[in-house]
N, C-alpha and C. Protein backbone atom coordinates (compact mmCIF):
# COMPACT_ATOMS: atom_id res chain seq x y z
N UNK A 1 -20.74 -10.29 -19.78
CA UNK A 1 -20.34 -8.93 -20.14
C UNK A 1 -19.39 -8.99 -21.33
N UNK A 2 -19.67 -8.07 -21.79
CA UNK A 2 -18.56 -8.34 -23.08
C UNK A 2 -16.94 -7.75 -22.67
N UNK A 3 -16.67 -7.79 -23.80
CA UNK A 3 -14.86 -7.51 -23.33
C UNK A 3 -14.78 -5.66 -23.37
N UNK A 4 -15.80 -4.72 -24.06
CA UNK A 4 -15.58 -3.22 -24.01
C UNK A 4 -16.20 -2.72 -22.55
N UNK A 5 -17.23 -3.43 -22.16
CA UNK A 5 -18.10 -3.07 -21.12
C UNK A 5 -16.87 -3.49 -19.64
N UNK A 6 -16.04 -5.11 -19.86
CA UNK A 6 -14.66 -5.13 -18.72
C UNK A 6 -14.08 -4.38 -18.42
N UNK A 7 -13.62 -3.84 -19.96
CA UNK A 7 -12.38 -2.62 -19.85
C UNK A 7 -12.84 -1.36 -19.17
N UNK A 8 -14.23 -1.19 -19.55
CA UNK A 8 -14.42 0.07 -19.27
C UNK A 8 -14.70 0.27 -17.85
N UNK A 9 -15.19 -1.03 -16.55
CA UNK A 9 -15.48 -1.38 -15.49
C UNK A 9 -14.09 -1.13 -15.12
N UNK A 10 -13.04 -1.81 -15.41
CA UNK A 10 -11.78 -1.73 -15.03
C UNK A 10 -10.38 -0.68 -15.03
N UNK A 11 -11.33 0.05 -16.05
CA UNK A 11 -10.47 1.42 -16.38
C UNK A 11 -11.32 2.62 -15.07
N UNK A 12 -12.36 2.50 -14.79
CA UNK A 12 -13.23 2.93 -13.77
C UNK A 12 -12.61 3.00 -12.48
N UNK A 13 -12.59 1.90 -12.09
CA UNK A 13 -12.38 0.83 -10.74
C UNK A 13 -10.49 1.34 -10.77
N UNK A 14 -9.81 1.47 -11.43
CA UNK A 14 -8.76 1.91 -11.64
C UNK A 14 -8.12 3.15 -11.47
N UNK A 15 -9.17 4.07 -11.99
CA UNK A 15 -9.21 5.72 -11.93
C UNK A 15 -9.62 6.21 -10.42
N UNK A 16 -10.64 5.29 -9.99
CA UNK A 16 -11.11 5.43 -8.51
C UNK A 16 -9.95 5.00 -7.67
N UNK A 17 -9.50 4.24 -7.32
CA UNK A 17 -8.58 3.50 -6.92
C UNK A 17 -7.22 4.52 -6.74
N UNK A 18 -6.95 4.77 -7.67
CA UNK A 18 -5.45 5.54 -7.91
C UNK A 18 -6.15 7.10 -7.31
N UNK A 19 -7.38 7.68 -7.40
CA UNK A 19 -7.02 9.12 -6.24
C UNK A 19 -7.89 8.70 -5.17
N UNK A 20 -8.23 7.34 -5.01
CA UNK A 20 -8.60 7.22 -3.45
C UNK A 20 -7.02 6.95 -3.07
N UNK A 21 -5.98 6.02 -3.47
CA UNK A 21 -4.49 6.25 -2.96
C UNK A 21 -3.65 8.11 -2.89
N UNK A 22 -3.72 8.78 -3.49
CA UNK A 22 -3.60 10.36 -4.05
C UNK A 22 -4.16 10.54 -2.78
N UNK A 23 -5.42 10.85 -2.61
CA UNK A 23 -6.07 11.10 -1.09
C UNK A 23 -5.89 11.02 -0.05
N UNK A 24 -5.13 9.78 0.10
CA UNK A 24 -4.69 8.96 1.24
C UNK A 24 -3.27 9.75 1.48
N UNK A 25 -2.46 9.51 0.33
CA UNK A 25 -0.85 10.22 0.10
C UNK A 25 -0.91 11.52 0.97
N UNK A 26 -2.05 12.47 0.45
CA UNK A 26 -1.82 14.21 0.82
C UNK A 26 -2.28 14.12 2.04
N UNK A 27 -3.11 12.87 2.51
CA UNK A 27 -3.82 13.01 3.87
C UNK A 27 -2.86 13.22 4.73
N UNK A 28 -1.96 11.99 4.80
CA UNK A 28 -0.54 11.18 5.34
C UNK A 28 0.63 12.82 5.24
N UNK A 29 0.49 13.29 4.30
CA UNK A 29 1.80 13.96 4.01
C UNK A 29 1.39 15.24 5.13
N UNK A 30 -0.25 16.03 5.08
CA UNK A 30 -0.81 16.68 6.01
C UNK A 30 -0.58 16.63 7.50
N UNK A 31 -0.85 15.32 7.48
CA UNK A 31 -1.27 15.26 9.12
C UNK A 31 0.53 15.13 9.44
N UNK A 32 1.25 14.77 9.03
CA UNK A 32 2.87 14.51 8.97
C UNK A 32 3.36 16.29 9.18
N UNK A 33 3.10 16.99 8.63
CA UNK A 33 3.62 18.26 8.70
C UNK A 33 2.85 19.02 9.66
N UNK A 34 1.39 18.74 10.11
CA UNK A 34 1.17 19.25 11.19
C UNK A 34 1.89 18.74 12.79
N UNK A 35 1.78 17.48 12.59
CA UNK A 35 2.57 17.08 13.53
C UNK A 35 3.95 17.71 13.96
N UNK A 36 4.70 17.61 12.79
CA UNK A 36 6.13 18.61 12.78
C UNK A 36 6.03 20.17 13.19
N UNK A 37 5.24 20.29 12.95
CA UNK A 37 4.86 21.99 13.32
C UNK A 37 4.29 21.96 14.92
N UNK A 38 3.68 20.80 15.49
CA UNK A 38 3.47 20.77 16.84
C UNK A 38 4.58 20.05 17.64
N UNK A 39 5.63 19.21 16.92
CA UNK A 39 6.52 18.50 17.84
C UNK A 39 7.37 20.31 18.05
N UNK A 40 7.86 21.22 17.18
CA UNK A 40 8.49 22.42 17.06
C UNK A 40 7.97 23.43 18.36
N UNK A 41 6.64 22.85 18.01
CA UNK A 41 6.26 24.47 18.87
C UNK A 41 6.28 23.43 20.86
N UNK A 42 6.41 22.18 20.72
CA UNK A 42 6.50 21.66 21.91
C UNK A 42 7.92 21.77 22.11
N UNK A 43 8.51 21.43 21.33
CA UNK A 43 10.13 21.79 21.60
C UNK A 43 10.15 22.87 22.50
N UNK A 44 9.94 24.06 21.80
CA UNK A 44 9.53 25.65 22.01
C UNK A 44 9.31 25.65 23.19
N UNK A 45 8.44 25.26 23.47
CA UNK A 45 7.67 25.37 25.02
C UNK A 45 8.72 24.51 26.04
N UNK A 46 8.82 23.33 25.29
CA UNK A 46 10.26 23.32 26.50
C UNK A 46 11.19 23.66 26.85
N UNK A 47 11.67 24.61 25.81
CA UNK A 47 12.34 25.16 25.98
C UNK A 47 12.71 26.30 27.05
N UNK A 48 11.28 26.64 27.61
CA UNK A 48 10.65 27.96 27.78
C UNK A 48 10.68 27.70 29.64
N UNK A 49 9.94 26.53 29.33
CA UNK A 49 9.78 25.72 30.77
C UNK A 49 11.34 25.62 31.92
N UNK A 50 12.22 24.86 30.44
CA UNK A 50 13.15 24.88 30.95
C UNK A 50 14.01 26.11 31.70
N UNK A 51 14.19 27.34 30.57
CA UNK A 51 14.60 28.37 31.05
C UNK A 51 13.92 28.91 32.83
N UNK A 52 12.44 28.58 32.48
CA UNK A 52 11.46 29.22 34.11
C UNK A 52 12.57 28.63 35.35
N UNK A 53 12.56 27.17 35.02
CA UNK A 53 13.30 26.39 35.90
C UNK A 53 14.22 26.95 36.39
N UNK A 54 15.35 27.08 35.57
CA UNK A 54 16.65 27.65 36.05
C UNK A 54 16.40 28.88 36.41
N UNK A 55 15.67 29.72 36.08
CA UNK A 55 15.53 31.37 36.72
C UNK A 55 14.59 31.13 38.16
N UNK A 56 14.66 29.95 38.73
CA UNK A 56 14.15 29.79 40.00
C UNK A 56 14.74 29.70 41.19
N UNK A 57 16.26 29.05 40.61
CA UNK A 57 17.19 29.11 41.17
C UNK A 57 18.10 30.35 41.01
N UNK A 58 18.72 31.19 41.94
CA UNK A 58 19.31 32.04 42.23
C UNK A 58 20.02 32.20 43.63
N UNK A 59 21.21 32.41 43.58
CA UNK A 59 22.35 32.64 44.33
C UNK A 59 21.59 34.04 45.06
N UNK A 60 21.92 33.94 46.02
CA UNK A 60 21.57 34.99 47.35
C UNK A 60 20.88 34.51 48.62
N UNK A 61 20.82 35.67 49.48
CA UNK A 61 20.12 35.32 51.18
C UNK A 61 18.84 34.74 50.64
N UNK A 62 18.25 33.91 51.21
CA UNK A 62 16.50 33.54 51.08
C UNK A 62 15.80 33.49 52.38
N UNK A 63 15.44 34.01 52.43
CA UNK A 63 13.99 33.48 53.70
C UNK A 63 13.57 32.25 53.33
N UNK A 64 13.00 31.41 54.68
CA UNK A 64 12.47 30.30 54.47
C UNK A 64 11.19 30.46 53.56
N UNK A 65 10.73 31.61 53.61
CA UNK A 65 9.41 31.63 52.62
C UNK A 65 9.61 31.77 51.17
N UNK A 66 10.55 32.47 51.09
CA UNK A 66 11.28 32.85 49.88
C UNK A 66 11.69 31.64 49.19
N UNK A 67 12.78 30.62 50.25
CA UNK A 67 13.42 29.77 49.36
C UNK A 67 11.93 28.74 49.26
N UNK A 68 11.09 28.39 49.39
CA UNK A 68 9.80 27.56 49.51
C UNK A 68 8.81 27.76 48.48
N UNK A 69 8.78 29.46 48.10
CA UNK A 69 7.77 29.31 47.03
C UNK A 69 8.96 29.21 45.58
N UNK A 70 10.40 29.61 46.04
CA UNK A 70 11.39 29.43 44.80
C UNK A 70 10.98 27.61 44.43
N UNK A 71 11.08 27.00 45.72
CA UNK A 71 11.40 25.87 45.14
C UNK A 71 9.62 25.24 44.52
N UNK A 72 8.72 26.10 44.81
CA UNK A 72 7.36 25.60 44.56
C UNK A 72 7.14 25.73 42.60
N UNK A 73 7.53 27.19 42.65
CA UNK A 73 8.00 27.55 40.94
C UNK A 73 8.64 26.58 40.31
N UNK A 74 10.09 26.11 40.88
CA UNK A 74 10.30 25.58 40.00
C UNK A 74 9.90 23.83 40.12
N UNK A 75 9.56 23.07 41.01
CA UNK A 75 8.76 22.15 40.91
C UNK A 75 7.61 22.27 39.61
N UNK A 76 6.91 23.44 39.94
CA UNK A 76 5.68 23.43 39.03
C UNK A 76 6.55 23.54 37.63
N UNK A 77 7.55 24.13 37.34
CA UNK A 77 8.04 24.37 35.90
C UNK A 77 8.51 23.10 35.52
N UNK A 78 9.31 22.12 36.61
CA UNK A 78 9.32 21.19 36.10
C UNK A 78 8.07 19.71 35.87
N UNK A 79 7.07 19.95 36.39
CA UNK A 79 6.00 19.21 36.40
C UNK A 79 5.80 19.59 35.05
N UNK A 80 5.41 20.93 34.78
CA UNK A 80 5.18 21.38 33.39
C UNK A 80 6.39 20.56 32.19
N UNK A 81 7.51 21.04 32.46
CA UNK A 81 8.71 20.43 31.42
C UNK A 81 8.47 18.74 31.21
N UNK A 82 7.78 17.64 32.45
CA UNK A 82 7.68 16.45 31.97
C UNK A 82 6.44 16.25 31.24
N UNK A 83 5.28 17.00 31.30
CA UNK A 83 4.14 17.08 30.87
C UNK A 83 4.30 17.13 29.58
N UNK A 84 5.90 18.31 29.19
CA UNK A 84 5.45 18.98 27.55
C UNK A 84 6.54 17.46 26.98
N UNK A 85 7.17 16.74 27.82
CA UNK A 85 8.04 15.94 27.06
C UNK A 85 7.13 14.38 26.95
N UNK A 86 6.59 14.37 27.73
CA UNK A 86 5.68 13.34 27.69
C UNK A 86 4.89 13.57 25.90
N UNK A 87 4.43 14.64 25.99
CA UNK A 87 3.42 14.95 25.10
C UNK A 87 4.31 15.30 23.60
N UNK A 88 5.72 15.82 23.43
CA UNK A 88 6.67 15.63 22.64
C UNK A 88 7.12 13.89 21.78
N UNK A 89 6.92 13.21 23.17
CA UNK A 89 7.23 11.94 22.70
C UNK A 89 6.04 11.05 22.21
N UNK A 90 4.63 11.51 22.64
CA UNK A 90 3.46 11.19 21.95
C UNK A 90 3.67 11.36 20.32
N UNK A 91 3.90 13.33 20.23
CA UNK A 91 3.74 13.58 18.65
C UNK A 91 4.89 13.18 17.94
N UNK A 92 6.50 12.18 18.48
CA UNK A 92 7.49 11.86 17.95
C UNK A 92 6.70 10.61 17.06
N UNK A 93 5.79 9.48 17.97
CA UNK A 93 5.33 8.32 17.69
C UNK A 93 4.39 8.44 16.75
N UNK A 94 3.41 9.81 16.92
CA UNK A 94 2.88 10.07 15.80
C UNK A 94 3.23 10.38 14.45
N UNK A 95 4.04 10.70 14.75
CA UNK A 95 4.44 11.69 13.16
C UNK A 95 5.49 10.63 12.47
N UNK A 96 5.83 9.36 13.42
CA UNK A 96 6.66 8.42 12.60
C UNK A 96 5.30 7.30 12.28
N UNK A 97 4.18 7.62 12.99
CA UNK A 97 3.20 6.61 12.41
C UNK A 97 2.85 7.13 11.09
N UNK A 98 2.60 8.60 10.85
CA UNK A 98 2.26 9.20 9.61
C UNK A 98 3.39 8.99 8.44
N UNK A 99 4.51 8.73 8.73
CA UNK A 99 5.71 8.88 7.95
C UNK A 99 5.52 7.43 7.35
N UNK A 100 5.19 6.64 8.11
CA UNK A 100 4.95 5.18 7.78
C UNK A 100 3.49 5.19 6.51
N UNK A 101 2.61 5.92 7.21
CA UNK A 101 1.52 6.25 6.36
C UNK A 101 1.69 6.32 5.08
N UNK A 102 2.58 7.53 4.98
CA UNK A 102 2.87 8.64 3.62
C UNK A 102 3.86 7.39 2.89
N UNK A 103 4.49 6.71 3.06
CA UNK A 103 5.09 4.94 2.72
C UNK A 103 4.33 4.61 2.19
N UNK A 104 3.04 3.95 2.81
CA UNK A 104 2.30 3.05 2.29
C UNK A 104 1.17 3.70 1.04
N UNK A 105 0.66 4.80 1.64
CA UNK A 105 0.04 5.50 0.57
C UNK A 105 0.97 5.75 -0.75
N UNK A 106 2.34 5.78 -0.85
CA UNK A 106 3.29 6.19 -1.85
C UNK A 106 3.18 4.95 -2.75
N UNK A 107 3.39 3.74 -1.88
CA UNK A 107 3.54 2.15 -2.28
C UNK A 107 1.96 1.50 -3.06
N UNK A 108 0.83 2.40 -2.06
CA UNK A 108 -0.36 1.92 -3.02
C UNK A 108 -0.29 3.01 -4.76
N UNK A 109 0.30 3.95 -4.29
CA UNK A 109 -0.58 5.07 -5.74
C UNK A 109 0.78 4.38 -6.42
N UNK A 110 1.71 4.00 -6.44
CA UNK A 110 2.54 3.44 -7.28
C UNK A 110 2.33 2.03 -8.17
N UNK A 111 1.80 1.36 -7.20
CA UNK A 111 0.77 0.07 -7.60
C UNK A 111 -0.03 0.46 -8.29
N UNK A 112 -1.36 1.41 -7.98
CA UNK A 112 -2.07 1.84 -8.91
C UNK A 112 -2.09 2.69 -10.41
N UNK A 113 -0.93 3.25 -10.20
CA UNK A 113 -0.27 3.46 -11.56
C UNK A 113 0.14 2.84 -12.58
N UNK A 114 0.74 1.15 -11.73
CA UNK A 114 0.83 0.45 -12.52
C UNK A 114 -0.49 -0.51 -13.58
N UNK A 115 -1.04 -0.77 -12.39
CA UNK A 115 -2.30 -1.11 -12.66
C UNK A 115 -2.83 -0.21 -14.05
N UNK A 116 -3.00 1.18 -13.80
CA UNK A 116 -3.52 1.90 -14.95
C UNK A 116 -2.72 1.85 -16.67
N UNK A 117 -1.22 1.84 -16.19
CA UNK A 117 -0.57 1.23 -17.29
C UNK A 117 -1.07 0.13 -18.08
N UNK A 118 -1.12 -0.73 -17.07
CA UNK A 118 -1.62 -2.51 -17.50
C UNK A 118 -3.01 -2.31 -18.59
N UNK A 119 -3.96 -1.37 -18.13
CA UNK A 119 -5.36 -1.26 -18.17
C UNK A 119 -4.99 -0.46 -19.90
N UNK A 120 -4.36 0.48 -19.85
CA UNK A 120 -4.20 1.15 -20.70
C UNK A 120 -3.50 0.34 -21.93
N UNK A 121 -2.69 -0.42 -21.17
CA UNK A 121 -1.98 -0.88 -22.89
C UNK A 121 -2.95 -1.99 -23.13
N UNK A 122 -3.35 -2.73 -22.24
CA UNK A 122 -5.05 -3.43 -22.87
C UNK A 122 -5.22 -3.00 -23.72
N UNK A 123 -5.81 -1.53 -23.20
CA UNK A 123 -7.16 -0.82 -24.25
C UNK A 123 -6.56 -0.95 -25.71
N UNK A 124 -5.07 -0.22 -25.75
CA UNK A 124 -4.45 -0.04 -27.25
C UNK A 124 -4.41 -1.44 -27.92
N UNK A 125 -4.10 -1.91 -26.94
CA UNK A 125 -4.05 -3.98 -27.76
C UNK A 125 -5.39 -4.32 -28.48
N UNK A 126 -6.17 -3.82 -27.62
CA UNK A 126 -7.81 -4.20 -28.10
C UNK A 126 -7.96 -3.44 -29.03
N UNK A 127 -8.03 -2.53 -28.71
CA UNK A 127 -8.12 -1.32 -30.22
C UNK A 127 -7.48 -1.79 -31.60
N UNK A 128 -6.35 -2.52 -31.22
CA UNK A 128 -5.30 -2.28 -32.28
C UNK A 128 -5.80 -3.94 -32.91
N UNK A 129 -6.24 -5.14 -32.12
CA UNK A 129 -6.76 -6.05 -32.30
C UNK A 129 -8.47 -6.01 -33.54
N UNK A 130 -8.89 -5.21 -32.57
CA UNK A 130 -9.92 -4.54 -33.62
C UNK A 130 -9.81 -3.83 -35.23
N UNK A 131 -8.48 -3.36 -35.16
CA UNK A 131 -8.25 -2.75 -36.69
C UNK A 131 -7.86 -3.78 -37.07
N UNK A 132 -6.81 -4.40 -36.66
CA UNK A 132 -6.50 -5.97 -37.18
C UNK A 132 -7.56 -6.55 -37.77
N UNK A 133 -8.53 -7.07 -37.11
CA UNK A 133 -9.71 -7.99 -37.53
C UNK A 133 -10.56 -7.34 -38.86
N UNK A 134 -10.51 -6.07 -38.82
CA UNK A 134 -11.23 -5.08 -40.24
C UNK A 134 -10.50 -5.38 -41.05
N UNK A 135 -9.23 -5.11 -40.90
CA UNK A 135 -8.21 -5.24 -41.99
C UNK A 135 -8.11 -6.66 -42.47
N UNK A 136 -8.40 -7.53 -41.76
CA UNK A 136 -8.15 -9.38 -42.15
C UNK A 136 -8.92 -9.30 -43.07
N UNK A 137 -10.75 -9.00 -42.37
CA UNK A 137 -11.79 -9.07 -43.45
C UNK A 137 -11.73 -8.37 -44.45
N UNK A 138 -11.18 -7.12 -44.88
CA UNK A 138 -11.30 -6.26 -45.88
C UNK A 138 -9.71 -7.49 -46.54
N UNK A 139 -9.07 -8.10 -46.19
CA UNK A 139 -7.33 -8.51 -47.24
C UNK A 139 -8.75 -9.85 -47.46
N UNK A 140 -9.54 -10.68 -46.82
CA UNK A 140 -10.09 -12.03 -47.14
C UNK A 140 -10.99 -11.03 -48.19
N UNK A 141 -11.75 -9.98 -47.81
CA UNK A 141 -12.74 -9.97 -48.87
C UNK A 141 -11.96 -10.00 -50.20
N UNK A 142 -11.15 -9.38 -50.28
CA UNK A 142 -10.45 -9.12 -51.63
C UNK A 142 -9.44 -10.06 -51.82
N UNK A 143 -9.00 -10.76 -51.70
CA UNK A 143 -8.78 -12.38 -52.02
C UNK A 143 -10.10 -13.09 -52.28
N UNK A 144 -11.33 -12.94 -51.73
CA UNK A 144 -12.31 -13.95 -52.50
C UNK A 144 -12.66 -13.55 -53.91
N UNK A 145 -12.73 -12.10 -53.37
CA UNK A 145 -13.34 -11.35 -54.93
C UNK A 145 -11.91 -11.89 -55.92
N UNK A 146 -10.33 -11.94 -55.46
CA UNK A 146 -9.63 -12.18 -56.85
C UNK A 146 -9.91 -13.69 -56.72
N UNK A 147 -10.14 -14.90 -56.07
CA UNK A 147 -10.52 -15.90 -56.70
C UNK A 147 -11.99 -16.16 -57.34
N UNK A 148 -12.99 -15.48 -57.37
CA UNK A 148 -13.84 -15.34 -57.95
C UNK A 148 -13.55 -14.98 -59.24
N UNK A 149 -12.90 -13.79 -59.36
CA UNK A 149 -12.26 -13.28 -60.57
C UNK A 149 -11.91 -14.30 -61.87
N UNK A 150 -10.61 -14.89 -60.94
CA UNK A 150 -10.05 -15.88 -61.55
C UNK A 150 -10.85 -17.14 -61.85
């Protein structure tokens, strides 16, 4: 392969590269803020749970039936409250796996930027290598023509 057909494979392979990382970044940064928006609204809900709980308990006379389904409520509110914390501490692990994500995706498109730098000042070197070489032959042609001259 020649050396324009490399560059141009590599300037390719480069451009692909850097928004398959971009892709990856917004994926990571997405799924990271949905998560946050569901650890919130689980908060929320425990919050909610929690409150049921305590409004189960109340000061006054009870019947045995009374105090039995009180204490059935709030059993169930708290079955519910470990359910939503269980599932809180799922989307904590998640959303620090995504945070880790949105890291590494940051760490590749930064790499690949560099990479495109690298690729790019190539190209100008080559380019600029190329006027060089015109210019040699056009300063040799005209040095042969003045020793011909002479």
């Amino acid at each position: 392969m020649k050396r324009r057909d490399l560059l141009d494979k590599a300037t390719r392979s480069a451009t692909l590269r850097r928004m398959r990382t971009e892709q990856r970044h917004r994926d990571a940064v997405a799924r990271h803020a949905m998560l946050d928006a569901s650890v919130k609204e689980t908060e929320a809900s425990i919050q909610t749970e929690h409150g049921r709980a305590k409004a189960c308990i109340h000061s006054g006379c009870y019947s045995k039936a009374d105090y039995a389904r009180a204490l059935a409520r709030q059993a169930e509110s708290l079955d519910a409250l470990a359910m939503l914390q269980a599932e809180l501490d799922s989307l904590v692990v998640q959303q620090s796996t995504a945070g880790d994500e949105i890291a590494d995706a940051g760490r590749a498109r930064q790499r690949a930027e560099k990479k495109r730098e690298k690729i790019v000042n190539f190209q100008r070197n080559f380019a600029l290598a190329a006027k060089n070489a015109v210019e040699r032959s056009e300063i040799d042609e005209i040095l042969e023509v003045k020793s011909y001259v002479r």
